[in-house]
Structures are given as C-alpha cells and as structure tokens.
Protein backbone atom coordinates (compact mmCIF):
# COMPACT_ATOMS: atom_id res chain seq x y z
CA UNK A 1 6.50 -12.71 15.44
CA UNK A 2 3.81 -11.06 17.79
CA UNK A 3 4.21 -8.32 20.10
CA UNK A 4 1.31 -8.99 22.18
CA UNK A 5 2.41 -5.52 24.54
CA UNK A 6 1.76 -3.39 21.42
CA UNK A 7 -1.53 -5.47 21.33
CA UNK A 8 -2.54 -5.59 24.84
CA UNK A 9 -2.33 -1.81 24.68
CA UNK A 10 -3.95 -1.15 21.68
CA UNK A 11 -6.32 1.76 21.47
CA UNK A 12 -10.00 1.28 19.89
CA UNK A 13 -8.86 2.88 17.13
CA UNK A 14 -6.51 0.69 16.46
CA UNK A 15 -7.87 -2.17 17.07
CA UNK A 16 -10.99 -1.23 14.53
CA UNK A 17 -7.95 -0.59 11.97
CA UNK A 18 -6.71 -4.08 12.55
CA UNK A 19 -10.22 -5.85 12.69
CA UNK A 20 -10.52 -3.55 8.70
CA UNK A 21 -7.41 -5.13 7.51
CA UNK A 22 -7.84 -8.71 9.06
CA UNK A 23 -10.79 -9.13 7.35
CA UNK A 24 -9.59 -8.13 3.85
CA UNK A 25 -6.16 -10.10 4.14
CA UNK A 26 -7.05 -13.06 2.52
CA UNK A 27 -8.25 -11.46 -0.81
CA UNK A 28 -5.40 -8.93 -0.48
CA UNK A 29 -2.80 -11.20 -0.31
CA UNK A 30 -4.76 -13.21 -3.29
CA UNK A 31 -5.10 -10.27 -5.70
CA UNK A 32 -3.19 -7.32 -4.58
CA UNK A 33 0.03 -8.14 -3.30
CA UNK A 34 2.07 -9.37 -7.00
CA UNK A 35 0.35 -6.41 -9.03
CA UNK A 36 2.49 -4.27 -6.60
CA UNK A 37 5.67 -6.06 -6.75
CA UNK A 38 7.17 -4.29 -9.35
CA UNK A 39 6.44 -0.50 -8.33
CA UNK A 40 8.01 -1.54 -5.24
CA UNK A 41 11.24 -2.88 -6.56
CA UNK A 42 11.24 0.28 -9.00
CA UNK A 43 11.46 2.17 -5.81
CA UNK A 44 14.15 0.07 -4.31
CA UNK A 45 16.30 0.09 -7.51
CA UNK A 46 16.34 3.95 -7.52
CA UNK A 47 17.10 4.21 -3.38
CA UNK A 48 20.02 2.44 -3.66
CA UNK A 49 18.79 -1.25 -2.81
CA UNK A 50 22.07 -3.64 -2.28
CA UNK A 51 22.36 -7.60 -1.14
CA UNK A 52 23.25 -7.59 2.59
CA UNK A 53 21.86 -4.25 3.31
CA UNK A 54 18.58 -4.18 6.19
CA UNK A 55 15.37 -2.63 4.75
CA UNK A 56 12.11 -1.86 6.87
CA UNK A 57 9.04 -2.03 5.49
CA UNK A 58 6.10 -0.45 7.59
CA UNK A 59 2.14 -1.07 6.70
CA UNK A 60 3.95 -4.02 4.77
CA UNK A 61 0.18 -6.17 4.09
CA UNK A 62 1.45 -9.17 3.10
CA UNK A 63 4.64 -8.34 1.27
CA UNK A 64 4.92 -6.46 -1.99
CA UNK A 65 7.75 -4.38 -0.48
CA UNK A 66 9.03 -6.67 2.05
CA UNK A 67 9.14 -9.73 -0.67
CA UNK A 68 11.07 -8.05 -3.50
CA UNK A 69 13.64 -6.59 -0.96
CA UNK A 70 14.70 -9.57 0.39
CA UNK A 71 14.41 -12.06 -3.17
CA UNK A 72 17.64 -8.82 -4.22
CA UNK A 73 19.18 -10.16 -1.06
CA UNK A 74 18.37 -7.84 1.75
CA UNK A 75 17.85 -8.43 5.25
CA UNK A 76 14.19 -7.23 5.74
CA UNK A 77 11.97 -6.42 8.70
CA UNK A 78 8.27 -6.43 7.49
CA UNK A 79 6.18 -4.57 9.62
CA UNK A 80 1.97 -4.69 10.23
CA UNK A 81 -0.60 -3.80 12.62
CA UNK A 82 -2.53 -6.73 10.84
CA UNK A 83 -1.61 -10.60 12.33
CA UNK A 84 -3.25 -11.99 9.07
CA UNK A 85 -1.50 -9.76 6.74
CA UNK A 86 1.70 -10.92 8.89
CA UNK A 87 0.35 -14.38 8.22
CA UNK A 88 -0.07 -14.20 5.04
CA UNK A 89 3.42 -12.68 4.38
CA UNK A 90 5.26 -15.48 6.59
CA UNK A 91 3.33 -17.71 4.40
CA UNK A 92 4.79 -16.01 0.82
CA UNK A 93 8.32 -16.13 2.54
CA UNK A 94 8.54 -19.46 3.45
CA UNK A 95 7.17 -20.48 0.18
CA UNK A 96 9.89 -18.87 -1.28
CA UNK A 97 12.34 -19.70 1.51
CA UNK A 98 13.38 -16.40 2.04
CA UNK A 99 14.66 -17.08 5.00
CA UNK A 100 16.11 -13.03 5.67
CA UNK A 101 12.37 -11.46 5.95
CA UNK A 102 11.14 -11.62 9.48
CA UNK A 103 7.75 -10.27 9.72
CA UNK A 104 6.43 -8.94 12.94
CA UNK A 105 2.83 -7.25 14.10
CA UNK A 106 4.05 -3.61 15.09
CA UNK A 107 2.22 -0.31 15.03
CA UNK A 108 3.91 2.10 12.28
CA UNK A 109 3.15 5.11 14.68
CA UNK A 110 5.53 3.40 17.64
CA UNK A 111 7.81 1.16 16.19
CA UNK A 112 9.63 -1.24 18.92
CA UNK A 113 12.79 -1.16 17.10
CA UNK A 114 15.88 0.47 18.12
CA UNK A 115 17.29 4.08 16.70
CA UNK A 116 19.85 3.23 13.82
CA UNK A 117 19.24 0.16 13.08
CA UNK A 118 18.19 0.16 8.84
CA UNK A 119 19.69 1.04 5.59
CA UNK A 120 16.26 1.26 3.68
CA UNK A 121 13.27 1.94 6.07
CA UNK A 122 10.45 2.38 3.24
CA UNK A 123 6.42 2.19 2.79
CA UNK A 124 4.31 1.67 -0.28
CA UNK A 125 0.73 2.33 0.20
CA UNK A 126 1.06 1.83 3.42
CA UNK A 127 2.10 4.94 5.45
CA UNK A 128 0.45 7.21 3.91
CA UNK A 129 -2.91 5.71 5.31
CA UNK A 130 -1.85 7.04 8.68
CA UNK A 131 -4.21 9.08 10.70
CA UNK A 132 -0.71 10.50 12.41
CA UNK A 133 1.50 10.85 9.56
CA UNK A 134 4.40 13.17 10.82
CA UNK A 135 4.98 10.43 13.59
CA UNK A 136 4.74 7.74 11.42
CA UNK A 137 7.10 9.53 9.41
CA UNK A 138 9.21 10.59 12.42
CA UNK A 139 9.53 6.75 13.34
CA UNK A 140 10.90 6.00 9.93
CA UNK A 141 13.63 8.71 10.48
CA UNK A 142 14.27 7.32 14.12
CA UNK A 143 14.96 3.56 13.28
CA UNK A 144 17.24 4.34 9.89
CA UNK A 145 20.86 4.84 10.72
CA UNK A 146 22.76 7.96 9.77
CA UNK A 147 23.33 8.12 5.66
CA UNK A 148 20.52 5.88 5.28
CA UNK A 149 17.24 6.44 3.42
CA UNK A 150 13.56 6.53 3.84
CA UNK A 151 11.28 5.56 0.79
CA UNK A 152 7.37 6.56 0.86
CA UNK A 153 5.55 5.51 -2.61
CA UNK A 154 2.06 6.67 -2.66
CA UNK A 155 -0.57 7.60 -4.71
CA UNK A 156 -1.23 10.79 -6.79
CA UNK A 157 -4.68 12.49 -6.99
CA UNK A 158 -7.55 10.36 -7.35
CA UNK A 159 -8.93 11.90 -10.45
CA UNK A 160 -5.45 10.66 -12.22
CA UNK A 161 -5.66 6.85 -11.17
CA UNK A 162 -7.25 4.91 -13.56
CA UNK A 163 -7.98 1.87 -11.18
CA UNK A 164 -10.63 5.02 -9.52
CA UNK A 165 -11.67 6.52 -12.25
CA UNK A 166 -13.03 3.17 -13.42
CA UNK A 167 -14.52 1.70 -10.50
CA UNK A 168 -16.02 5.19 -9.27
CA UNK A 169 -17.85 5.73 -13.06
CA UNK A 170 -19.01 1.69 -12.96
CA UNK A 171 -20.56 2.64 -9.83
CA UNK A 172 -21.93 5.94 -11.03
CA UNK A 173 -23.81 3.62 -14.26
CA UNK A 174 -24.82 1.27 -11.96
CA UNK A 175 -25.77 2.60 -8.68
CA UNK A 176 -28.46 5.38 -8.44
CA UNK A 177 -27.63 7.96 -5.92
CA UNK A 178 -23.45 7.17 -5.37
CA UNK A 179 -21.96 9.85 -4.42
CA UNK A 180 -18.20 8.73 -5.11
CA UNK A 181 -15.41 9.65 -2.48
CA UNK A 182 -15.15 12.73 -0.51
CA UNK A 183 -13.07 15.23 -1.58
CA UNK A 184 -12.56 18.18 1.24
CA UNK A 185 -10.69 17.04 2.58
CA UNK A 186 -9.72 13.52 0.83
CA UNK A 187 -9.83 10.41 2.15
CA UNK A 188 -6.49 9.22 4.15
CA UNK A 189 -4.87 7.65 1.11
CA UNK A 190 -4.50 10.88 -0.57
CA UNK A 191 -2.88 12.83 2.41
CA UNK A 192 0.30 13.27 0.25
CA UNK A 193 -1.01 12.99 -3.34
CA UNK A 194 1.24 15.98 -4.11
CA UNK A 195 4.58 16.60 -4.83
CA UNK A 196 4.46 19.33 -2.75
CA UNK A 197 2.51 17.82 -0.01
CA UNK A 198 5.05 14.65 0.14
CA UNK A 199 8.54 16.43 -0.03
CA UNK A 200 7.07 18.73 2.62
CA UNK A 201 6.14 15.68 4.64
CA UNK A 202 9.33 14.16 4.53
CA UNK A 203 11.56 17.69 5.12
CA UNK A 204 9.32 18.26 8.27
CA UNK A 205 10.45 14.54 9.36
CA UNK A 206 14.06 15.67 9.51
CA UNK A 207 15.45 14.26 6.21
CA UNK A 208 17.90 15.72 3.87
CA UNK A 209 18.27 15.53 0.14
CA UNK A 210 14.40 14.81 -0.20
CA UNK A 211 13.47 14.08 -4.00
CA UNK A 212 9.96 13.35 -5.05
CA UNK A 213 10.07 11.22 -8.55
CA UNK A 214 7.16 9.91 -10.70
CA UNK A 215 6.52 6.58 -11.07
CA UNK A 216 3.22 4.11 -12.20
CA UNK A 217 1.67 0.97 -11.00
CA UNK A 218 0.71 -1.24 -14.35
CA UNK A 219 -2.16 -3.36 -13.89
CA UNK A 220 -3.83 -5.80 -16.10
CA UNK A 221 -6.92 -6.94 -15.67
CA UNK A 222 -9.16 -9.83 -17.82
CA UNK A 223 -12.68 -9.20 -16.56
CA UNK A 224 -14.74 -6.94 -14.59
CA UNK A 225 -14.60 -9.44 -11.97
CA UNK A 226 -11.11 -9.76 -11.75
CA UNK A 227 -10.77 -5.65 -11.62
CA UNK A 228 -13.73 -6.20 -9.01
CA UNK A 229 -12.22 -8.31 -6.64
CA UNK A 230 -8.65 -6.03 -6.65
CA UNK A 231 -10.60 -3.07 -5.70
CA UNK A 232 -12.71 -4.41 -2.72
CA UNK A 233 -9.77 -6.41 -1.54
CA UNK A 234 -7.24 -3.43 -1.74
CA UNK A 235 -8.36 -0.97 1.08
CA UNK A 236 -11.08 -1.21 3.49
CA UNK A 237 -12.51 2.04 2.29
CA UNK A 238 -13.22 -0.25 -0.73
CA UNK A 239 -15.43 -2.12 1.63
CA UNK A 240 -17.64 1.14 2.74
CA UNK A 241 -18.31 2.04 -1.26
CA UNK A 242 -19.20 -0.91 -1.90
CA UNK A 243 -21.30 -1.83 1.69
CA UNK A 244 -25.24 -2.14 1.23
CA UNK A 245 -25.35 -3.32 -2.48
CA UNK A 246 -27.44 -6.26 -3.21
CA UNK A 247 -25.54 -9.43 -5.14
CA UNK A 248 -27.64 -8.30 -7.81
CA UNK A 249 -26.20 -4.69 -7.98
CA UNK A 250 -22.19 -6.26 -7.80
CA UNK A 251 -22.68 -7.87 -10.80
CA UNK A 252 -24.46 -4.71 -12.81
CA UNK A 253 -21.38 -2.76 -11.75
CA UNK A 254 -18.99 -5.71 -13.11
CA UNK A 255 -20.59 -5.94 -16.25
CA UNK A 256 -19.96 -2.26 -16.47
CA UNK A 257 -16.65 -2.46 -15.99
CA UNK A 258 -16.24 -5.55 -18.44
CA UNK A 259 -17.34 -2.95 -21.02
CA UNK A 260 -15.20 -0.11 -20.26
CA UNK A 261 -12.50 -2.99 -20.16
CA UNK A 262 -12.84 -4.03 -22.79
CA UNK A 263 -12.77 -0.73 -24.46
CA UNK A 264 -9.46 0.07 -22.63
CA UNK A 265 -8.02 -3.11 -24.49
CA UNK A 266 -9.51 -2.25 -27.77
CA UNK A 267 -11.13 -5.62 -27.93
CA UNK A 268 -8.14 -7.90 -26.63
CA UNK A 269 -7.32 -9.23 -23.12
CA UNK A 270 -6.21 -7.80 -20.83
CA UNK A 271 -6.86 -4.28 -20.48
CA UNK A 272 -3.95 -2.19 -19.24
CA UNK A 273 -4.90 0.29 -16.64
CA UNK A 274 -1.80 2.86 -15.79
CA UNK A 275 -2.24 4.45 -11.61
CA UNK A 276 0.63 7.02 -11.40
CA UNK A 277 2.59 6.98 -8.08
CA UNK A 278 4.93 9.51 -6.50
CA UNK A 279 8.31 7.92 -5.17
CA UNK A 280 9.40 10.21 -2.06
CA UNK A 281 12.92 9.60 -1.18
CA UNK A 282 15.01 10.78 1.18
CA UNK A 283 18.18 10.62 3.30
CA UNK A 284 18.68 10.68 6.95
C-alpha cells in the first residue's frame, strides 16, 4: 500500500534515494533477497520471534526480513521508501500466500505508524544506511510497545567482509587507477560496524538491556558472474564503483573473481564466502 502524502512531500534527497533503489530492485530482489534469508531468521530466533506476534521491518527491499517473519507465523509490516522493492515484496508474498505481511512505501526516518503498536520492530541492512540514524533509530523505539524489542543486523568493518574484500581486489587487478571505498569517514553502510558504535546507537535511542552478538551471512557463489551480479545489485554504492567501466572491463574483473573463486573453493563449486554481521538487540 502507498502513502502518496509521504511521497508528495518527499525531499530531493529522498527522492534521489528512491530513484537509487528503484532502479536496482529488480536484480535485488533476483539475487540478493534469499542469500539473506537466513541471517535474518538467525536474528529473529535469538529476539524472541513467536507465531501471532507483529514484527516491523524498516528498509525491508523486497523481503529477507519481512518474508521469514511472517512464513514463522508473525503478523508483519514491511516497510520501504522504494515502490519497486514494495513491489517486488508483495510479489514474493503472494507467491507464497502469506497473506499476514502487508508491505507499505514509508520513510524509516518518519514512520506513519502509531506509538506501541509492534512486538519485533527490526532492520537488516537496511537502517543502518540512514543518513539520520538516531531518528531512524528513535522511530523504531516509538512504534514498539513497552517490553518489546528492536533488532538492527548490520555489517562489521569492511576489511572483514569477504563479499568486499573480493570484489574491491578484482577491481584493484583489473582496473588501473581504483581507488576502492573511502574510509574517513566510511561510507553509510558502515556507520555502526562496531560493537561499540551499535550498542551506543541503540542506548542513545532509549532502549534497555542492549546486547550486541556476532553473527555471519554465508554466501555461495558458482561464477564470477554470479558473485558479479550480487554485488552491483546489492547497494547502489555498488553502482558508483562500478559506473564508467567499459563491457569489456566487467568481464576482466569477473574473470578475476572466477579465479579467486575458485581458489576459495579449492577447485569445487561453489565457493563459500563468510561476511560477519553484528546482531544489535534491544528492549524497549
């Protein structure tokens, strides 16, 4: 469901955000979403995820939260800036009839959902790309009721995910001049990638009994391609590493990557690559 106020009053900024995710929500939905279904349920499992109970999920994409919540029986509220993310979220619901996950287009920063209302409000990957984190966070707090929890799963430092560590040193072979990612201060996605940094985060939003626990994403991955198309599809700052290179140049830096693939695996399909997470959770 729409809100067309939210998107009548959008600011610039936010609609540039949307117009970044629109555009990458087909290929997310194709090879992002399932590789992240299991973290998330990992982190449900361990906040107390039971049938019947209402779970939020905020920056939701097109469902790797919002999905497993509501296939253990909860009553979910999936929530995106993106329409075609929310698209292709209805879509994965109603091919699974899930008929307890309404998705809605909602801005994480000012959610229009009343105080109280969830048992589980949680984000994975999805939060912690906010440019106004504190409120984000502060909305979380707002819309779970008293006793209930708030679940952020994010990334750890770059230089420990493998998924960045390969594409970044493909690049590197391939590309003459690539600079990599900026580090001071990091990109967005790494606002929190420290235990200190998160638990601080979520203290500061006004929760209690904060615990910070490690977790991992597994991914698999047959072909350089295949690893390829996950990484471009993933973030839009995937989309400004990658912007200016010739067809050509792609395919040098998949062929890298088939190599160091293959190496991973030892000579067998697939390769396993292993991106560390930190699962923030905390009680309201």
């Amino acid at each position: 469901m729409t809100s067309a106020t939210q998107q009548d009053r959008a600011t610039p900024e936010q609609e540039t955000t949307r117009t970044a995710w629109n555009a990458i929500a087909d290929g997310y939905d194709t090879f992002v979403t399932a590789p992240g279904m299991p973290v998330a349920e990992d982190a449900l499992r361990r906040a107390g995820l039971c049938s019947g109970m209402r779970v939020l999920d905020v920056a939701a994409g097109s469902g790797a939260l919002s999905i497993p919540a509501a296939r253990l029986g909860a009553h979910v509220v999936a929530a995106d800036l993106s329409p075609r993310m929310i698209d292709r979220l209805e879509a994965r619901a109603r091919s699974e009839g899930l008929s307890t996950l309404e998705a809605r287009v909602m801005d994480g920063h000012a959610l229009e959902l009343n105080d109280n209302t969830f048992d589980i409000s949680a984000s994975q990957f999805g939060v912690m790309l906010f440019p106004d984190l504190p409120r984000a966070l502060r909305e979380l707090v707002r819309v779970t009721k008293s006793g209930g929890r708030v679940v952020m799963v994010v990334y750890v430092a770059p230089t420990e995910l493998d998924f960045l560590n390969f594409f970044i040193g493909a690049m590197h072979a391939s590309i003459p001049g690539f600079t990599g990612i900026p580090t001071d201060p990091p990109p967005l996605p790494f606002q929190v990638a420290d235990t200190e940094k998160l638990y601080r985060a979520l203290i500061d939003a006004g929760l209690t009994d904060v615990r910070v626990e490690n977790g991992r994403e597994t991914l698999e991955f047959r072909s350089g391609k295949q690893m390829w198309d996950w990484v471009v599809n993933s973030n839009p700052l995937a989309q400004m590493l990658i912007g200016g290179l010739t067809s050509a140049q792609q395919e040098d830096v998949q062929q890298v990557l088939d190599g160091m693939l293959l190496e991973r695996s030892g000579g067998n399909r697939p390769a396993i690559l292993i991106n560390p997470v930190y699962i923030g959770i905390g009680t309201k």
